[in-house]
N, C-alpha and C. Protein backbone atom coordinates (compact mmCIF):
# COMPACT_ATOMS: atom_id res chain seq x y z
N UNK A 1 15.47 -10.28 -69.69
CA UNK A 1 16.56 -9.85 -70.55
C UNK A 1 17.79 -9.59 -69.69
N UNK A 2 19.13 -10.51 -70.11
CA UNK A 2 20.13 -9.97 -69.63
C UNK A 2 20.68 -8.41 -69.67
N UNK A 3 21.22 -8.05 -68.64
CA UNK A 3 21.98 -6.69 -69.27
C UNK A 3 23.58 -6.99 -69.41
N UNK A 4 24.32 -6.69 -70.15
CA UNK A 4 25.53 -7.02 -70.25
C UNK A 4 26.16 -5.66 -69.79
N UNK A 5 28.02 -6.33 -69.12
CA UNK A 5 28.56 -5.11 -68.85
C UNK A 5 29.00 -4.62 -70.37
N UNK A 6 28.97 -3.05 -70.29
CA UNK A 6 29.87 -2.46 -71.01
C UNK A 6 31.52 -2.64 -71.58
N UNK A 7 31.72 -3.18 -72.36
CA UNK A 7 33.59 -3.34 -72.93
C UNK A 7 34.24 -2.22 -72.81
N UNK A 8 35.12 -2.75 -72.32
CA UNK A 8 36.31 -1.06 -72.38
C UNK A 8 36.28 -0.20 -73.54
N UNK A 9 36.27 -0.99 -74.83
CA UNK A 9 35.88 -0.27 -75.93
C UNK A 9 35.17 0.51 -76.39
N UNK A 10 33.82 -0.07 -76.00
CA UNK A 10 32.61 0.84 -76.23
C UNK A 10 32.76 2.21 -75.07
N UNK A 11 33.59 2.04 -73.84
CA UNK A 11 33.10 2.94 -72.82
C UNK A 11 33.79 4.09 -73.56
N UNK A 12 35.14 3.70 -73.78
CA UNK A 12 36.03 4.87 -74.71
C UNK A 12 35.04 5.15 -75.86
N UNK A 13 34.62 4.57 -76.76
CA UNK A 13 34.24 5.10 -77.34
C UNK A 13 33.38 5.84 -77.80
N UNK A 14 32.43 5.76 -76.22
CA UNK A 14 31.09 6.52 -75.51
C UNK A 14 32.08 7.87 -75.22
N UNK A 15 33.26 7.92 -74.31
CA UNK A 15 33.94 8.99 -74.52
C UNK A 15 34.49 9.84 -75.01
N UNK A 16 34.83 9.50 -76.20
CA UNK A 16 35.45 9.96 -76.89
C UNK A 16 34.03 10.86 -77.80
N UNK A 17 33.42 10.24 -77.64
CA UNK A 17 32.10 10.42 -78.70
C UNK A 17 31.62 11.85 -77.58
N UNK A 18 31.11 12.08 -76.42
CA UNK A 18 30.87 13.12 -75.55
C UNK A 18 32.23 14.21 -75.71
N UNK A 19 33.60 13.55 -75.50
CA UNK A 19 34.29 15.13 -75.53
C UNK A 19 34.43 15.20 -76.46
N UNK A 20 34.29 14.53 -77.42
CA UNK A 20 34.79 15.45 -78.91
C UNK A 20 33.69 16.07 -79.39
N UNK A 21 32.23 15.64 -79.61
CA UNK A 21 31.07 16.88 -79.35
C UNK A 21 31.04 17.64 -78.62
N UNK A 22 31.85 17.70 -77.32
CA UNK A 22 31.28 18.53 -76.37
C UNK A 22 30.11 18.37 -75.39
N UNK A 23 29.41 17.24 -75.78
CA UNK A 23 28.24 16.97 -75.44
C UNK A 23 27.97 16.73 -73.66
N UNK A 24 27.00 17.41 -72.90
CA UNK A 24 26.95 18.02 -71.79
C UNK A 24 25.88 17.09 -70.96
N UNK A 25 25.97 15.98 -71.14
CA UNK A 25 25.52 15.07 -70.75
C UNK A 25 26.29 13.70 -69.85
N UNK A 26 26.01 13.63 -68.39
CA UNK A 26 26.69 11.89 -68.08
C UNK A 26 26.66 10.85 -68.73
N UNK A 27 27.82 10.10 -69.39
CA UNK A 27 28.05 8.73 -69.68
C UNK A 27 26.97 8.28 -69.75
N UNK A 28 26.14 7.72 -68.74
CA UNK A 28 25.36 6.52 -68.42
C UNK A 28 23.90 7.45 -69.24
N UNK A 29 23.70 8.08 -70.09
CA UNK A 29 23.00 8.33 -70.50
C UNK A 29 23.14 7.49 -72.15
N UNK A 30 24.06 7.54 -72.52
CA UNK A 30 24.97 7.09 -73.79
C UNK A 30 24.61 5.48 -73.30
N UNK A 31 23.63 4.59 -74.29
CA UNK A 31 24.13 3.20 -74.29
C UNK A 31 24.26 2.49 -75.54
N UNK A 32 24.10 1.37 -75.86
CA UNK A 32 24.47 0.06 -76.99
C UNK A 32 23.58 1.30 -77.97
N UNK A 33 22.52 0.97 -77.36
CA UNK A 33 20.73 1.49 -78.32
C UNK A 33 20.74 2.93 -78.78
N UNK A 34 21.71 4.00 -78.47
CA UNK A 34 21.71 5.23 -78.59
C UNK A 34 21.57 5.79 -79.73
N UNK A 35 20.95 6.25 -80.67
CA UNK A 35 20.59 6.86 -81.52
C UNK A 35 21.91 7.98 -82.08
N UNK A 36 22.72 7.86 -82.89
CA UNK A 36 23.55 8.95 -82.91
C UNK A 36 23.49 10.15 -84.31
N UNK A 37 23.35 9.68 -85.27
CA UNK A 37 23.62 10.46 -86.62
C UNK A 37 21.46 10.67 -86.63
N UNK A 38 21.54 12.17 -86.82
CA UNK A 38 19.91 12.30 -87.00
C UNK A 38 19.27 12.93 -85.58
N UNK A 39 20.05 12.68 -84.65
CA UNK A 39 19.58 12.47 -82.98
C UNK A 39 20.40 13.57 -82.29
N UNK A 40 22.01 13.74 -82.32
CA UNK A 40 22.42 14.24 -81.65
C UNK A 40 22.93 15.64 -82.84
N UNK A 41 21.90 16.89 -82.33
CA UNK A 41 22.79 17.56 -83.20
C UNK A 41 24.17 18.29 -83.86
N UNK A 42 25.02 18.07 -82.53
CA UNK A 42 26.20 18.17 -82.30
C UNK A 42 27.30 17.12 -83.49
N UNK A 43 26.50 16.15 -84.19
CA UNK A 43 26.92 15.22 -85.05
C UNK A 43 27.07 15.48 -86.06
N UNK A 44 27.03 16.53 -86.92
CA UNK A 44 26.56 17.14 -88.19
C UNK A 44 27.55 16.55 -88.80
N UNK A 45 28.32 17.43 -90.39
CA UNK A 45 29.32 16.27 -91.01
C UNK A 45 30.55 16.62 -90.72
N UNK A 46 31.05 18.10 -90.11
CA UNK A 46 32.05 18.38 -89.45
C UNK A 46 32.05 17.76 -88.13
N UNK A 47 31.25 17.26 -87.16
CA UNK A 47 31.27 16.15 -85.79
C UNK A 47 31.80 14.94 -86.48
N UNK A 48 31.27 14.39 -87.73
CA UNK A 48 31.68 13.21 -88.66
C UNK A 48 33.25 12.73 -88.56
N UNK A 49 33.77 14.22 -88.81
CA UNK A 49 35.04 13.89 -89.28
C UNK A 49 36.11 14.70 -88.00
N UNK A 50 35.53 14.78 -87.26
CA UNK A 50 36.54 15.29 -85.58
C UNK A 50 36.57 14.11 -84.83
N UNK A 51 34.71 13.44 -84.99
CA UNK A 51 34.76 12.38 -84.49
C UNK A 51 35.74 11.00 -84.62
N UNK A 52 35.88 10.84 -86.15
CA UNK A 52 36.44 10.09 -86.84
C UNK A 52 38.41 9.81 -86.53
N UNK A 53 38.48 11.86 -86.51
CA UNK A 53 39.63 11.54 -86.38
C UNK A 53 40.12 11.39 -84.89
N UNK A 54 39.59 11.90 -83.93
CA UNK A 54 39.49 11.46 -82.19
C UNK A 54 39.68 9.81 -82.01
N UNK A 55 38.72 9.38 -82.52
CA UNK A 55 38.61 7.76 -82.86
C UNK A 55 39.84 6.90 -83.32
N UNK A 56 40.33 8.18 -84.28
CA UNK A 56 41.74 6.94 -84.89
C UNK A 56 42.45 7.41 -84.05
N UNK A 57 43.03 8.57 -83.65
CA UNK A 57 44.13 8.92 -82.46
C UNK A 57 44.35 8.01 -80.85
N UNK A 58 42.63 7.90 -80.36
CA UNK A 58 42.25 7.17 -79.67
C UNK A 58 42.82 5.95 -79.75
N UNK A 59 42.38 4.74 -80.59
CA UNK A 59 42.53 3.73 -80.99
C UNK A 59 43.61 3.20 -81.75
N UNK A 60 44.88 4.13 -82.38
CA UNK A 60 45.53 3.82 -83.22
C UNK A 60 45.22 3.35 -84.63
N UNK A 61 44.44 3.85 -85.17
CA UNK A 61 43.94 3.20 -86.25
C UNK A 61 44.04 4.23 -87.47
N UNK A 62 43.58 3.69 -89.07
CA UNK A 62 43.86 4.56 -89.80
C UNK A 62 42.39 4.07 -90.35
N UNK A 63 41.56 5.15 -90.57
CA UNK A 63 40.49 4.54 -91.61
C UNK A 63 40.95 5.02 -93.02
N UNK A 64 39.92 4.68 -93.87
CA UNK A 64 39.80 4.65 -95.37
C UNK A 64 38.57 5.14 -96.14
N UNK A 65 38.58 6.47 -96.41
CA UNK A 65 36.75 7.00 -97.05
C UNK A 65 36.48 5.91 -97.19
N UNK A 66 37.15 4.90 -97.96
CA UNK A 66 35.49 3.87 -98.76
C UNK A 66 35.59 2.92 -97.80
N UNK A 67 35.67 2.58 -96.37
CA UNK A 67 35.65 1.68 -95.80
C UNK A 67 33.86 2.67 -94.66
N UNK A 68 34.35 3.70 -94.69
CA UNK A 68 33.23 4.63 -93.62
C UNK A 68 31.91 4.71 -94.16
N UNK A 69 30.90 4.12 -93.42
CA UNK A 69 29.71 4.10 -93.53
C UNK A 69 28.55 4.62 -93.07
N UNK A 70 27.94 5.08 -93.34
CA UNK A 70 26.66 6.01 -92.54
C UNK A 70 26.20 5.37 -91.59
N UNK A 71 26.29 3.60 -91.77
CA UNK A 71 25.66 2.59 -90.75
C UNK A 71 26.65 2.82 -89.90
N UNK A 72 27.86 2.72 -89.82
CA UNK A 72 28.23 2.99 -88.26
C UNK A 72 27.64 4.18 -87.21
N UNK A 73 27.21 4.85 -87.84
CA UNK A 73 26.54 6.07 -86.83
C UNK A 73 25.20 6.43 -86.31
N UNK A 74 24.73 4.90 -86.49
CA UNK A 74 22.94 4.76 -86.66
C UNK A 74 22.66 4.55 -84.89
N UNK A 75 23.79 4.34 -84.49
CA UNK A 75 24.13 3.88 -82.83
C UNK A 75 25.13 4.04 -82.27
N UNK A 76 25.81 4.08 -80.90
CA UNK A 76 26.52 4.10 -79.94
C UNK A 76 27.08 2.46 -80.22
N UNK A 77 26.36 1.95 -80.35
CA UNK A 77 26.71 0.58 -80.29
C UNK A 77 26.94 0.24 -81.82
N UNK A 78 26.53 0.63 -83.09
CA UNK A 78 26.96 0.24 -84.20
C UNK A 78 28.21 1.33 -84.56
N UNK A 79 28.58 2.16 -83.97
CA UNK A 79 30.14 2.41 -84.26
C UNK A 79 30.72 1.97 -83.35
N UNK A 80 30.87 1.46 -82.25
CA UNK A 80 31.78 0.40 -81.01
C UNK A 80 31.96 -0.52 -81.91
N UNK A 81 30.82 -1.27 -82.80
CA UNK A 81 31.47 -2.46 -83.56
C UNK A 81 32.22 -2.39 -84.78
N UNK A 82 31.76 -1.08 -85.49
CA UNK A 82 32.57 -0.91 -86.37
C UNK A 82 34.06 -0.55 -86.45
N UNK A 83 34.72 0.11 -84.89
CA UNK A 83 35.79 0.56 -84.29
C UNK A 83 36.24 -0.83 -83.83
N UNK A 84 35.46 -1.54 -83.28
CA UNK A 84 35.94 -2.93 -82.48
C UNK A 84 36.59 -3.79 -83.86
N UNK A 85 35.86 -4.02 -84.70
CA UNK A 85 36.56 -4.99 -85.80
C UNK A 85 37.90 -4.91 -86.73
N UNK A 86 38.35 -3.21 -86.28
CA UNK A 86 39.17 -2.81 -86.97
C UNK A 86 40.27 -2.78 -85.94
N UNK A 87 40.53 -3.39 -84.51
CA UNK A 87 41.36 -3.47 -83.87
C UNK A 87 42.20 -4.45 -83.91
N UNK A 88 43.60 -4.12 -83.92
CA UNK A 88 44.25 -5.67 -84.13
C UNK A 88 44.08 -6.18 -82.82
N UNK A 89 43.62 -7.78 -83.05
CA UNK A 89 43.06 -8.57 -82.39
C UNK A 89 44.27 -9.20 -81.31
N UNK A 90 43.87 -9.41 -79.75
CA UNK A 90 45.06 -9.53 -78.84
C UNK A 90 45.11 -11.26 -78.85
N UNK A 91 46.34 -11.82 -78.82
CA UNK A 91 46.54 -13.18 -78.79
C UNK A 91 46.01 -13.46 -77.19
């Protein structure tokens, strides 16, 4: 099995995800496979929405309640993609 490097994206968004919980753990503990909503209890539905808004400040972005999904938070790596698709795309 290959291992792939990490995207700038996901690393921020591994970061952003630790300081805005607070969470007292090194980076390299955080990967693709990480378990987040259910797992980390620091995630509850107020982490939901600090997280959320860290994320758009971060990224420039605006979300939309009915666009936010419980599946983005099933992983480290399924909210990187859900944050990744909503970036305007670089020529």
């Amino acid at each position: 099995m290959m291992t792939s490097v990490p995207s700038k994206i996901f690393l921020n968004v591994r970061e952003t995800v630790i300081e805005t919980l607070g969470l007292s753990m090194p980076p390299s503990v955080l990967d693709q496979d990480s378990p987040l909503l259910g797992e980390i209890p620091e995630l509850d539905s107020m982490g939901v929405v600090l997280l959320l808004t860290a994320l758009e400040a971060r990224f420039g972005l605006t979300l939309s309640d009915d666009e936010i999904d419980s599946e983005w938070f099933r992983t480290l790596g399924t909210l990187t993609e859900a944050i990744e698709v909503r970036l305007p795309q670089a020529d």
